[in-house]
PDB file of N, CA and C in Angstrom:
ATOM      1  N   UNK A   1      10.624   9.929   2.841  1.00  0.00           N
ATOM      2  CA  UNK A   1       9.566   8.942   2.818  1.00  0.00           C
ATOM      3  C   UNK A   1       8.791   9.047   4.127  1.00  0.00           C
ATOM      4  N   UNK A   2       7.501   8.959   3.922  1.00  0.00           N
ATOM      5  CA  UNK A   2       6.687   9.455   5.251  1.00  0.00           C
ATOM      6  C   UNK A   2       6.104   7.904   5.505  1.00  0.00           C
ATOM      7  N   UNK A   3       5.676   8.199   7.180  1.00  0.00           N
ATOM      8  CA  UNK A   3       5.228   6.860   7.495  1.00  0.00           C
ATOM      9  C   UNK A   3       3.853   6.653   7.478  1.00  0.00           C
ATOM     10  N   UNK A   4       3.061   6.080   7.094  1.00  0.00           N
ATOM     11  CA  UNK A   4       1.843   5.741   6.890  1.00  0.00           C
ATOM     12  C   UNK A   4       1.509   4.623   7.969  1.00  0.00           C
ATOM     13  N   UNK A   5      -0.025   4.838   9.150  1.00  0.00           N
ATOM     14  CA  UNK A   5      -0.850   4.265  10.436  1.00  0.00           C
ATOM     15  C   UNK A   5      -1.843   3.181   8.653  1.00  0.00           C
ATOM     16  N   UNK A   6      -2.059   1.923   9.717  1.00  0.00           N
ATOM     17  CA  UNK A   6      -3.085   1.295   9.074  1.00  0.00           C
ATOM     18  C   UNK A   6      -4.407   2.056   9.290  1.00  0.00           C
ATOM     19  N   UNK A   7      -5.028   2.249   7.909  1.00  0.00           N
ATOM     20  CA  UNK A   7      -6.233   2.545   7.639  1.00  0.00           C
ATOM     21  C   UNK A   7      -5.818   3.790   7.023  1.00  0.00           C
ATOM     22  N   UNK A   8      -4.961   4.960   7.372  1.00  0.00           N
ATOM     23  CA  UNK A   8      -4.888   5.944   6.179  1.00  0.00           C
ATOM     24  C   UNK A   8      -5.024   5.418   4.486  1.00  0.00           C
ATOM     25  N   UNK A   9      -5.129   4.509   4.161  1.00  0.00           N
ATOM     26  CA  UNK A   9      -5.479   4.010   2.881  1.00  0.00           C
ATOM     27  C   UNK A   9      -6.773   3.840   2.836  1.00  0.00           C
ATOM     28  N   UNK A  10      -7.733   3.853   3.756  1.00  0.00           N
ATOM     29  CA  UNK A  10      -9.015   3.523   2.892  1.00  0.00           C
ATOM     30  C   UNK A  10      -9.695   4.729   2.481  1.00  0.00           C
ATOM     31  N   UNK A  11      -9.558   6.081   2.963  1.00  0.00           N
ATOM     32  CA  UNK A  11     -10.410   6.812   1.530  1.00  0.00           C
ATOM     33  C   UNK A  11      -9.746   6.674   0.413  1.00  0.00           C
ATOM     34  N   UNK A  12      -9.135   6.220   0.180  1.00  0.00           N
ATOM     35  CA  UNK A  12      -8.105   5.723  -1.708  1.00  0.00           C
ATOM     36  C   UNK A  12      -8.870   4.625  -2.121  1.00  0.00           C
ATOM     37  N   UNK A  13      -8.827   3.890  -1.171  1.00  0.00           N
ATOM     38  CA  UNK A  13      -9.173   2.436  -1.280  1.00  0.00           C
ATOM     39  C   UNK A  13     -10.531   2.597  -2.151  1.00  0.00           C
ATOM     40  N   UNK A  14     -11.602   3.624  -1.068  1.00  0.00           N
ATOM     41  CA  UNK A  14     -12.893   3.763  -1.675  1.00  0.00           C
ATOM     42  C   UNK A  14     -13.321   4.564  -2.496  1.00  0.00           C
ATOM     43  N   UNK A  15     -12.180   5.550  -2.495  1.00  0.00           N
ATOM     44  CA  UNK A  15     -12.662   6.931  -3.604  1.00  0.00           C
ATOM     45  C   UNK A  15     -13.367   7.821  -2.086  1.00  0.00           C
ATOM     46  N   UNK A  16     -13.489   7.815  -1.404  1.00  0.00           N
ATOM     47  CA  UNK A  16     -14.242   8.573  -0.360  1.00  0.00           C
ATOM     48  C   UNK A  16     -13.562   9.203   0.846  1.00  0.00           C
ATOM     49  N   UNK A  17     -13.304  10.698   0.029  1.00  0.00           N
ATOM     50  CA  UNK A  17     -12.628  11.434   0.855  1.00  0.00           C
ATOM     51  C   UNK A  17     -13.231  12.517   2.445  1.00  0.00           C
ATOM     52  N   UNK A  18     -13.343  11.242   3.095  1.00  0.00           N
ATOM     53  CA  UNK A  18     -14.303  11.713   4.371  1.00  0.00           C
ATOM     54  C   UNK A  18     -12.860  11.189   5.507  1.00  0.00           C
ATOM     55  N   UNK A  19     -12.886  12.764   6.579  1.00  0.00           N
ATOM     56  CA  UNK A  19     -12.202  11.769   7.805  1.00  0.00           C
ATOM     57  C   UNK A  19     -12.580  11.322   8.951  1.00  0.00           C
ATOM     58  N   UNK A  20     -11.859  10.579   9.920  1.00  0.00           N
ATOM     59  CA  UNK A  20     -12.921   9.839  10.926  1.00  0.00           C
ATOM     60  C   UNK A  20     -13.606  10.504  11.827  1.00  0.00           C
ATOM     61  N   UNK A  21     -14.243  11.988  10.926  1.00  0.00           N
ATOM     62  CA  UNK A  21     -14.697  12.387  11.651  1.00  0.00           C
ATOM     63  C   UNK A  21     -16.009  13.035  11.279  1.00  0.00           C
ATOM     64  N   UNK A  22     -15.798  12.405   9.721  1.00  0.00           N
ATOM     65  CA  UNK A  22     -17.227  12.203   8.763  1.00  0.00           C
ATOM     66  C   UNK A  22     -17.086  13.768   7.854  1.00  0.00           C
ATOM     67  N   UNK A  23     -15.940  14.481   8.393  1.00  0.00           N
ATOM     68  CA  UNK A  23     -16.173  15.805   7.484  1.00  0.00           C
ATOM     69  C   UNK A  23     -15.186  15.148   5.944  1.00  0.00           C
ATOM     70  N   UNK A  24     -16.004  16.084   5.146  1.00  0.00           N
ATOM     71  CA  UNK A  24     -15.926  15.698   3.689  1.00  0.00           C
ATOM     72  C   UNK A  24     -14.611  16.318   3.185  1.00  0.00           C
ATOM     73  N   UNK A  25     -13.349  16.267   2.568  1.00  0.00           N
ATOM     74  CA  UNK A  25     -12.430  16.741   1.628  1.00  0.00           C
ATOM     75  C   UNK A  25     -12.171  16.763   0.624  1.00  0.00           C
ATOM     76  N   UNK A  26     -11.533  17.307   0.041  1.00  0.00           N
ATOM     77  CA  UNK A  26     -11.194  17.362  -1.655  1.00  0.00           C
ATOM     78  C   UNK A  26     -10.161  16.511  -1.844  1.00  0.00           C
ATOM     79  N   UNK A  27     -10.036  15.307  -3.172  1.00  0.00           N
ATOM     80  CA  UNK A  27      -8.669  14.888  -3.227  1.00  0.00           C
ATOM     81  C   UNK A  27      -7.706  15.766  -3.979  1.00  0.00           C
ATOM     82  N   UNK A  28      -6.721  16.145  -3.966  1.00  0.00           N
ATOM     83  CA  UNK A  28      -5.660  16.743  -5.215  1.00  0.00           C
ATOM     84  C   UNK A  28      -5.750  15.882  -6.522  1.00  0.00           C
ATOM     85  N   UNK A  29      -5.128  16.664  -7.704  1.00  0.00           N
ATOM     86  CA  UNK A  29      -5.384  15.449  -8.602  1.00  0.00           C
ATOM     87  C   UNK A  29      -4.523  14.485  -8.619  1.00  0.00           C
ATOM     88  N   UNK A  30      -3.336  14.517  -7.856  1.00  0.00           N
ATOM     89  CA  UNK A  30      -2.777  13.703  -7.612  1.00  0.00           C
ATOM     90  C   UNK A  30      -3.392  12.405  -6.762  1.00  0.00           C
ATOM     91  N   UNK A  31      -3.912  12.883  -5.857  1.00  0.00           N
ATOM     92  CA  UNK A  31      -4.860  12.126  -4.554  1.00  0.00           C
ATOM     93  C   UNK A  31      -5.968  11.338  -5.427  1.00  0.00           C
ATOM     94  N   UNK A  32      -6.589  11.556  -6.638  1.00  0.00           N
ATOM     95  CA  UNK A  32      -7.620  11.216  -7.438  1.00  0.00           C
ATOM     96  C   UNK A  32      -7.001  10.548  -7.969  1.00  0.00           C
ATOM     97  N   UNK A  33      -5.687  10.542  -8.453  1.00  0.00           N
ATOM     98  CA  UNK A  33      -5.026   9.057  -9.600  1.00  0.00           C
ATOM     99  C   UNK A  33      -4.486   8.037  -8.239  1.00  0.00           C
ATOM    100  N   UNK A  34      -4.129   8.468  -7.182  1.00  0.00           N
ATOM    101  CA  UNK A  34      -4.127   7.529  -6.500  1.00  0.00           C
ATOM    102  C   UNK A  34      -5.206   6.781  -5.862  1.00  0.00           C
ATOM    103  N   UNK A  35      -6.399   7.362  -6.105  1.00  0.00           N
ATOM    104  CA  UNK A  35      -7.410   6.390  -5.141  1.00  0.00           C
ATOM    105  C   UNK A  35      -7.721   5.864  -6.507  1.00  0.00           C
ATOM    106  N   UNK A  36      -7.786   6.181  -7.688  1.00  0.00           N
ATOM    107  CA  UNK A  36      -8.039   5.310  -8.896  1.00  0.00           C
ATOM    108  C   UNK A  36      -7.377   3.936  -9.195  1.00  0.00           C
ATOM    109  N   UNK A  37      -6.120   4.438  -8.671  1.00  0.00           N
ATOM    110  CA  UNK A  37      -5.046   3.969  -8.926  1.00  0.00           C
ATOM    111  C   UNK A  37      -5.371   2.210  -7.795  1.00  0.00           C
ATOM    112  N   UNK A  38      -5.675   2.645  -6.852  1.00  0.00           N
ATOM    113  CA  UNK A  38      -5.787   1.701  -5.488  1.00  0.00           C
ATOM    114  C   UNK A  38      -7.090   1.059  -5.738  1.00  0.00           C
ATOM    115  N   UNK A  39      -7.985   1.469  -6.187  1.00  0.00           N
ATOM    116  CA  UNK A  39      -9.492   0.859  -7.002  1.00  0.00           C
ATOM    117  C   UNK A  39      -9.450  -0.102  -7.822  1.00  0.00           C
ATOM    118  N   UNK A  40      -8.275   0.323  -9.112  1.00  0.00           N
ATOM    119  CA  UNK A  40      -8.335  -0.667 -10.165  1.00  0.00           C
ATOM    120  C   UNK A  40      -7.247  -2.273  -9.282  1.00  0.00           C
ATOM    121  N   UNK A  41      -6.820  -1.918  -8.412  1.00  0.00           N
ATOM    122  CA  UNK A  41      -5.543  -2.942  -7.864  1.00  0.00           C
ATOM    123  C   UNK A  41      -6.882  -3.634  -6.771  1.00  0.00           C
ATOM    124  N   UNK A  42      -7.626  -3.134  -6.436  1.00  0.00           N
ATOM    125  CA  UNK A  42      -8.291  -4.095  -5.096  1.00  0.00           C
ATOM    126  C   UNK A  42      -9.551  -4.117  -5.885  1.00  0.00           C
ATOM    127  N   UNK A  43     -10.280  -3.566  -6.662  1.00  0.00           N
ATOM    128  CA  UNK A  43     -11.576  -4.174  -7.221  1.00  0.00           C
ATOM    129  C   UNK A  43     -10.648  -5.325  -8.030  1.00  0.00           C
ATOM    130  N   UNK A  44      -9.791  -5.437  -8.830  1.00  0.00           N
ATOM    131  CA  UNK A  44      -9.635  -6.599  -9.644  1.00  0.00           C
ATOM    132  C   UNK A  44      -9.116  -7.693  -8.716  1.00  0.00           C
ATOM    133  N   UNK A  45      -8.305  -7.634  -7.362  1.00  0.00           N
ATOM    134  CA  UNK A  45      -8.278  -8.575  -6.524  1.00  0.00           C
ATOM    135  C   UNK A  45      -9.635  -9.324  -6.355  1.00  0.00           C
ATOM    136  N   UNK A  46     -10.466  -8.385  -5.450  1.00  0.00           N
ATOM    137  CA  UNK A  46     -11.396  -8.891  -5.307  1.00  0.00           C
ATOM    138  C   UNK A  46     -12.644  -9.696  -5.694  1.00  0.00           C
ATOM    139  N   UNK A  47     -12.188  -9.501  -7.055  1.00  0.00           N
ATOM    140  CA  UNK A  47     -12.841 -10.036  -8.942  1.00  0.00           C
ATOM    141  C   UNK A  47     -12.322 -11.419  -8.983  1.00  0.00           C
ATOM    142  N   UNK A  48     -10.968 -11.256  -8.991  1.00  0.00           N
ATOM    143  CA  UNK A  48     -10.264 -12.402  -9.509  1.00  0.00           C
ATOM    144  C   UNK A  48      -9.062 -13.309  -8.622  1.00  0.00           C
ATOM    145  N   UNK A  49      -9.056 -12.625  -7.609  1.00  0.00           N
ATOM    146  CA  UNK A  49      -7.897 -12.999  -6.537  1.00  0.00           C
ATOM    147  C   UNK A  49      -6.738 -12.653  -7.003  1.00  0.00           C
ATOM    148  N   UNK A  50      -6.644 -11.564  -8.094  1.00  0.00           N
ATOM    149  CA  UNK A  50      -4.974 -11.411  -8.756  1.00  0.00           C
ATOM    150  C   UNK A  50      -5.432  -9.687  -8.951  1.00  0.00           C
ATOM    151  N   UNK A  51      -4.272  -9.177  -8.251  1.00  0.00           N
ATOM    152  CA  UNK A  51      -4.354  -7.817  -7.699  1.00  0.00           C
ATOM    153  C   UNK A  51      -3.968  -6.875  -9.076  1.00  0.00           C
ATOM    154  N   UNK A  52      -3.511  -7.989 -10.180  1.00  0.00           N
ATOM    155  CA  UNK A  52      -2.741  -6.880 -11.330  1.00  0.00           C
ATOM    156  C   UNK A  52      -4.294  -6.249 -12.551  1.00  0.00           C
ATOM    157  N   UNK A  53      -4.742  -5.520 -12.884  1.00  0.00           N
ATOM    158  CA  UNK A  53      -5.676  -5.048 -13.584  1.00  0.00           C
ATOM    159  C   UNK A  53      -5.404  -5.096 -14.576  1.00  0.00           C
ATOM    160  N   UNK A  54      -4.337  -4.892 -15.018  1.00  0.00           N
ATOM    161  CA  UNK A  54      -3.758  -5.477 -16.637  1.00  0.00           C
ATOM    162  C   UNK A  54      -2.451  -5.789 -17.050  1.00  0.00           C
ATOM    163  N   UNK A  55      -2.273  -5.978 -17.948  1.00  0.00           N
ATOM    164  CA  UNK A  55      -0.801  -6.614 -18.410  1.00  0.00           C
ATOM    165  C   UNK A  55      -0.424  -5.721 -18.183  1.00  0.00           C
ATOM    166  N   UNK A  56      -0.340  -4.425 -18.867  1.00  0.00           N
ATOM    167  CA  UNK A  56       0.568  -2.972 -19.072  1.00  0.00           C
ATOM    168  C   UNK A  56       0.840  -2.343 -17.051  1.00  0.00           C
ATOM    169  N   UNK A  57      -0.212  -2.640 -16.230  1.00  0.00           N
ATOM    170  CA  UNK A  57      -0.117  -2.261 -14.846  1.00  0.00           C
ATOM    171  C   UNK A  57       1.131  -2.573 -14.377  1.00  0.00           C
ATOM    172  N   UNK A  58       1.908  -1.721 -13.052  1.00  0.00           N
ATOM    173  CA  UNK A  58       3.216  -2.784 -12.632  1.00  0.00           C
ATOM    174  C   UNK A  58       2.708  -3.415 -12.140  1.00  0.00           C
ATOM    175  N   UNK A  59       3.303  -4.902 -11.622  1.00  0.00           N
ATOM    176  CA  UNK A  59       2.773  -5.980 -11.239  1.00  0.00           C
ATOM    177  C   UNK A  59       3.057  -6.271 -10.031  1.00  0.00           C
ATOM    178  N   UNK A  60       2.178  -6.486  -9.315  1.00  0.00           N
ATOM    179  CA  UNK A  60       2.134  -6.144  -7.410  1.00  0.00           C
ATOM    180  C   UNK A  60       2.361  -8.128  -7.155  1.00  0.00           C
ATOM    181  N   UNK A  61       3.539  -8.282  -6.880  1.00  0.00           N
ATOM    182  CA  UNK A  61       4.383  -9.465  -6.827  1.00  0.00           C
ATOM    183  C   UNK A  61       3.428 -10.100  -5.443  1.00  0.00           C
ATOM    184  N   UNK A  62       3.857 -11.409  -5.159  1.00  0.00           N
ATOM    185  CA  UNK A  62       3.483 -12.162  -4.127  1.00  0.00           C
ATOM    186  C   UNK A  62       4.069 -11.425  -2.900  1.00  0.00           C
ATOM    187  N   UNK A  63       3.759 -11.670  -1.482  1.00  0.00           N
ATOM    188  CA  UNK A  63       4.964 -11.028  -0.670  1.00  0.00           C
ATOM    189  C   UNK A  63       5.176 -12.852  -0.165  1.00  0.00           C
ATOM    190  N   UNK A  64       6.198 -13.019  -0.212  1.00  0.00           N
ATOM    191  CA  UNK A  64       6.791 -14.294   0.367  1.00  0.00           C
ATOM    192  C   UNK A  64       8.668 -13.869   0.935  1.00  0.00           C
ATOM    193  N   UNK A  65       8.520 -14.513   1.562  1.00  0.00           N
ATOM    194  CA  UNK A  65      10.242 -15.105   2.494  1.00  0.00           C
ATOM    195  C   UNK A  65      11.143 -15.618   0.985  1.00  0.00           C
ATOM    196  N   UNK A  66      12.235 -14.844   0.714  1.00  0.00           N
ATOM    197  CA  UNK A  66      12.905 -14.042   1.649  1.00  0.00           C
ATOM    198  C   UNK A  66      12.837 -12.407   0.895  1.00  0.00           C
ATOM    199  N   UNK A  67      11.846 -12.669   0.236  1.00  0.00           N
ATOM    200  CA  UNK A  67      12.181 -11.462  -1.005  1.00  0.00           C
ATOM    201  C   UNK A  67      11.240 -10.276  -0.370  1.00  0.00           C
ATOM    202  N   UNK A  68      10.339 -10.356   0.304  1.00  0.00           N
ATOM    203  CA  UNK A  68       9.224  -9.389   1.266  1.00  0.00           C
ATOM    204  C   UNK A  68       9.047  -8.599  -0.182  1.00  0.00           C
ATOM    205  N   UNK A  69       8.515  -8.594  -1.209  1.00  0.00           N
ATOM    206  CA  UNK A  69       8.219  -7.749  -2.028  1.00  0.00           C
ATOM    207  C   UNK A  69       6.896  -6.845  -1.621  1.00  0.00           C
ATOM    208  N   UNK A  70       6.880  -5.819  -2.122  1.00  0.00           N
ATOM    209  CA  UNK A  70       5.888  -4.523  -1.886  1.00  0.00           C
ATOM    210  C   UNK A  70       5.681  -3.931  -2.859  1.00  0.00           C
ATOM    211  N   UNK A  71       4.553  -3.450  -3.183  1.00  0.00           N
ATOM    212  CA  UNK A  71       4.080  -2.684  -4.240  1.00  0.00           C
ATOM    213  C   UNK A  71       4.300  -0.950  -3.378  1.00  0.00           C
ATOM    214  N   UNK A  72       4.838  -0.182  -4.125  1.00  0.00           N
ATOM    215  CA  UNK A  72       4.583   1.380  -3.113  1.00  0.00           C
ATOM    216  C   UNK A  72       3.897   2.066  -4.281  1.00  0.00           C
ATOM    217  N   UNK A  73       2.953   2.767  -4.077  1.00  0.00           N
ATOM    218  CA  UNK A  73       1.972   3.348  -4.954  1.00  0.00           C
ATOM    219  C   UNK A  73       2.096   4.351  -4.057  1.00  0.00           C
ATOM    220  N   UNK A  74       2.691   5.399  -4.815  1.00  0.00           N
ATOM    221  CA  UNK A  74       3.286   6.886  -4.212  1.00  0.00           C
ATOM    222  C   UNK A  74       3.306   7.842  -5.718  1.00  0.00           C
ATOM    223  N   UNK A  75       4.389   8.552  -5.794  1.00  0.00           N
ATOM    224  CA  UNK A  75       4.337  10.114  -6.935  1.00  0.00           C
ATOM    225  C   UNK A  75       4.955   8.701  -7.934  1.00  0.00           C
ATOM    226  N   UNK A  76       5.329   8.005  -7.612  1.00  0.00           N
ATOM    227  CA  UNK A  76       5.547   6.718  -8.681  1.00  0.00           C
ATOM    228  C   UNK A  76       4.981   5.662  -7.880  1.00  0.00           C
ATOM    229  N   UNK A  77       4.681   4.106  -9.002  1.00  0.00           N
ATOM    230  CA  UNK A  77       4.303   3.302  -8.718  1.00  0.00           C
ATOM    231  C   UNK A  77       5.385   2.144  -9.224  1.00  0.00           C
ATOM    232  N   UNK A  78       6.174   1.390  -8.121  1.00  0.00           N
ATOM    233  CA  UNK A  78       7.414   0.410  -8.550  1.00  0.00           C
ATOM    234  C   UNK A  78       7.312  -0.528  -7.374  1.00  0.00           C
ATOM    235  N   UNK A  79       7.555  -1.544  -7.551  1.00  0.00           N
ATOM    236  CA  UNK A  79       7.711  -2.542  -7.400  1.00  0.00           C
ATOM    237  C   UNK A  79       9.656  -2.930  -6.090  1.00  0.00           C
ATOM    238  N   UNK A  80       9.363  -3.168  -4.934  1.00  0.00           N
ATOM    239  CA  UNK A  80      10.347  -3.140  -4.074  1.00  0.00           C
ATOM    240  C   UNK A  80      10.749  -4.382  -3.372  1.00  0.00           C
ATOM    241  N   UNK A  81      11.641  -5.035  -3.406  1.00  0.00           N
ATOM    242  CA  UNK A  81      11.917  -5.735  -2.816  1.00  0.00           C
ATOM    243  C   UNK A  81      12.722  -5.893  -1.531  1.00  0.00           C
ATOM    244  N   UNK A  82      11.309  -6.270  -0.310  1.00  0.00           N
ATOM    245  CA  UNK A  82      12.151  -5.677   1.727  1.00  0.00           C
ATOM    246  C   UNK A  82      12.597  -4.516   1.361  1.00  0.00           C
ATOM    247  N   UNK A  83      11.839  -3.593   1.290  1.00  0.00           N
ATOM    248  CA  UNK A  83      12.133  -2.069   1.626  1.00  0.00           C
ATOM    249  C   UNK A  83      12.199  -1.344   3.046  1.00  0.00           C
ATOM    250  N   UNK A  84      12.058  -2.488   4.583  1.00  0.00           N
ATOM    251  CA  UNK A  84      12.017  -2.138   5.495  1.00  0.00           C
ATOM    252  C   UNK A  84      13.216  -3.057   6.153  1.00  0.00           C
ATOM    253  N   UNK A  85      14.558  -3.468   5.223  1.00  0.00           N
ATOM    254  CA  UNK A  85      14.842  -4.350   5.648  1.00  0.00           C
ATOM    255  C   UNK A  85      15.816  -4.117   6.827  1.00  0.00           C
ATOM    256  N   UNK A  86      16.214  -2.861   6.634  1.00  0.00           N
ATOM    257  CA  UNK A  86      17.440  -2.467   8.053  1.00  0.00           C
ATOM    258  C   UNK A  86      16.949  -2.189   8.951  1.00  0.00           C
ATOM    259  N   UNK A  87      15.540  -1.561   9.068  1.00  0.00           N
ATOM    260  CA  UNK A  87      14.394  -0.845  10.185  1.00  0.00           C
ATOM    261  C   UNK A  87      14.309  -2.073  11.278  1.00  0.00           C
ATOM    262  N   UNK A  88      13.720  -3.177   9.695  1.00  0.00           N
ATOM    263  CA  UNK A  88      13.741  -4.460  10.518  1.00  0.00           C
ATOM    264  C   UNK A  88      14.933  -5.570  11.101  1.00  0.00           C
ATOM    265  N   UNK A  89      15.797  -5.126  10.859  1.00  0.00           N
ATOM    266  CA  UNK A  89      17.075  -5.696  11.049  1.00  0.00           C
ATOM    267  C   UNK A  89      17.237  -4.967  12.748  1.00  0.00           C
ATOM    268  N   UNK A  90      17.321  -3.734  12.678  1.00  0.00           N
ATOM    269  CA  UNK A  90      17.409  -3.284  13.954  1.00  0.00           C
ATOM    270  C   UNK A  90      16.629  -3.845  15.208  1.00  0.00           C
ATOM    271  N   UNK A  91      15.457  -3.485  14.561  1.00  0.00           N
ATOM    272  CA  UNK A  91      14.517  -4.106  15.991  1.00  0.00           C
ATOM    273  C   UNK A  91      15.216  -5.326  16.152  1.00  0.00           C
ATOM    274  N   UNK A  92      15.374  -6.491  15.827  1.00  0.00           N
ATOM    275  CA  UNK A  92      15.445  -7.637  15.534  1.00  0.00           C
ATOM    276  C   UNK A  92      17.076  -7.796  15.958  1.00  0.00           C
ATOM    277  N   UNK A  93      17.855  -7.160  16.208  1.00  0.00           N
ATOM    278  CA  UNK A  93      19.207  -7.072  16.866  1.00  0.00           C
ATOM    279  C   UNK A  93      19.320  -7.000  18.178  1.00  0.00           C
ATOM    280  N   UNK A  94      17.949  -5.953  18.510  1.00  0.00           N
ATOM    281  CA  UNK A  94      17.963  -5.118  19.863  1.00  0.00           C
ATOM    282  C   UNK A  94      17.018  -6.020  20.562  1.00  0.00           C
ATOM    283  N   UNK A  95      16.163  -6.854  19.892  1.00  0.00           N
ATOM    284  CA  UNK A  95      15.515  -8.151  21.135  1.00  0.00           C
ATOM    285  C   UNK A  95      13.839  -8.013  20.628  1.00  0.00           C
ATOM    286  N   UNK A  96      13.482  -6.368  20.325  1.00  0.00           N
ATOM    287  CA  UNK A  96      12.123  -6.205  20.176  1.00  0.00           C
ATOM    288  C   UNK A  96      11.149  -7.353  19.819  1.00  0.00           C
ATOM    289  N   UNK A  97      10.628  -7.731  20.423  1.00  0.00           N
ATOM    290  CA  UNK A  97       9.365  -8.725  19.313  1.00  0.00           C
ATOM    291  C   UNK A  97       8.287  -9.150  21.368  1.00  0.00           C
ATOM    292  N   UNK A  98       8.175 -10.370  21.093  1.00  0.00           N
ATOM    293  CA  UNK A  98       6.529 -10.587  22.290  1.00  0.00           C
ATOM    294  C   UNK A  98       7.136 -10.544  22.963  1.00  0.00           C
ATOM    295  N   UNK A  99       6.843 -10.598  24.515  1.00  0.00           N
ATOM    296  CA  UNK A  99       7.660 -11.308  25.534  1.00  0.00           C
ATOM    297  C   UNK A  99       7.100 -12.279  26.200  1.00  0.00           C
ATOM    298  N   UNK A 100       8.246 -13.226  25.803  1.00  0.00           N
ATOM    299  CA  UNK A 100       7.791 -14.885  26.157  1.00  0.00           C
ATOM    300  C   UNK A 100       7.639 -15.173  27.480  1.00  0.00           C
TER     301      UNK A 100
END
């Protein structure tokens, strides 16, 4: 499982495979069902405030305490519940967080 920086999602997001550096790329067709894929989930948010596009779609859950649910839209699309939960367990042993 690879780690993904905020903002590597928005050429998916938009269909617009440009990098920040304005040069243009090809998606794979894999890369094309995923920015489709990420289109139909945030244009229908943005429609309706409910991220699911249809009944048959998996259904991208609330994220609330204690269940941290996540949608991962990868070579499959499923539904996870705290999938970062030992990562975050660690930091969170060892002290990491602001300093007060």
């Amino acid at each position: 499982q690879g780690i993904v920086c905020h903002g590597d999602e928005l050429p998916y997001v938009f269909n617009n495979p440009y990098d920040s550096a304005g040069k243009k790329h090809s998606f794979t067709q894999p890369e094309e069902q995923l920015a489709q894929l990420f289109g139909e989930y945030w244009t229908q948010f943005a429609a309706k405030r409910e991220p699911n596009p249809s009944p048959t779609s998996r259904k991208w859950l609330p994220y609330e305490q204690p269940s941290r649910n996540v949608l991962n839209l990868g070579k499959t699309v499923e539904s996870q519940s705290d999938p970062f939960k030992e990562i975050c367990e660690l930091w969170d042993d060892i002290g990491y967080g602001p300093v007060k």
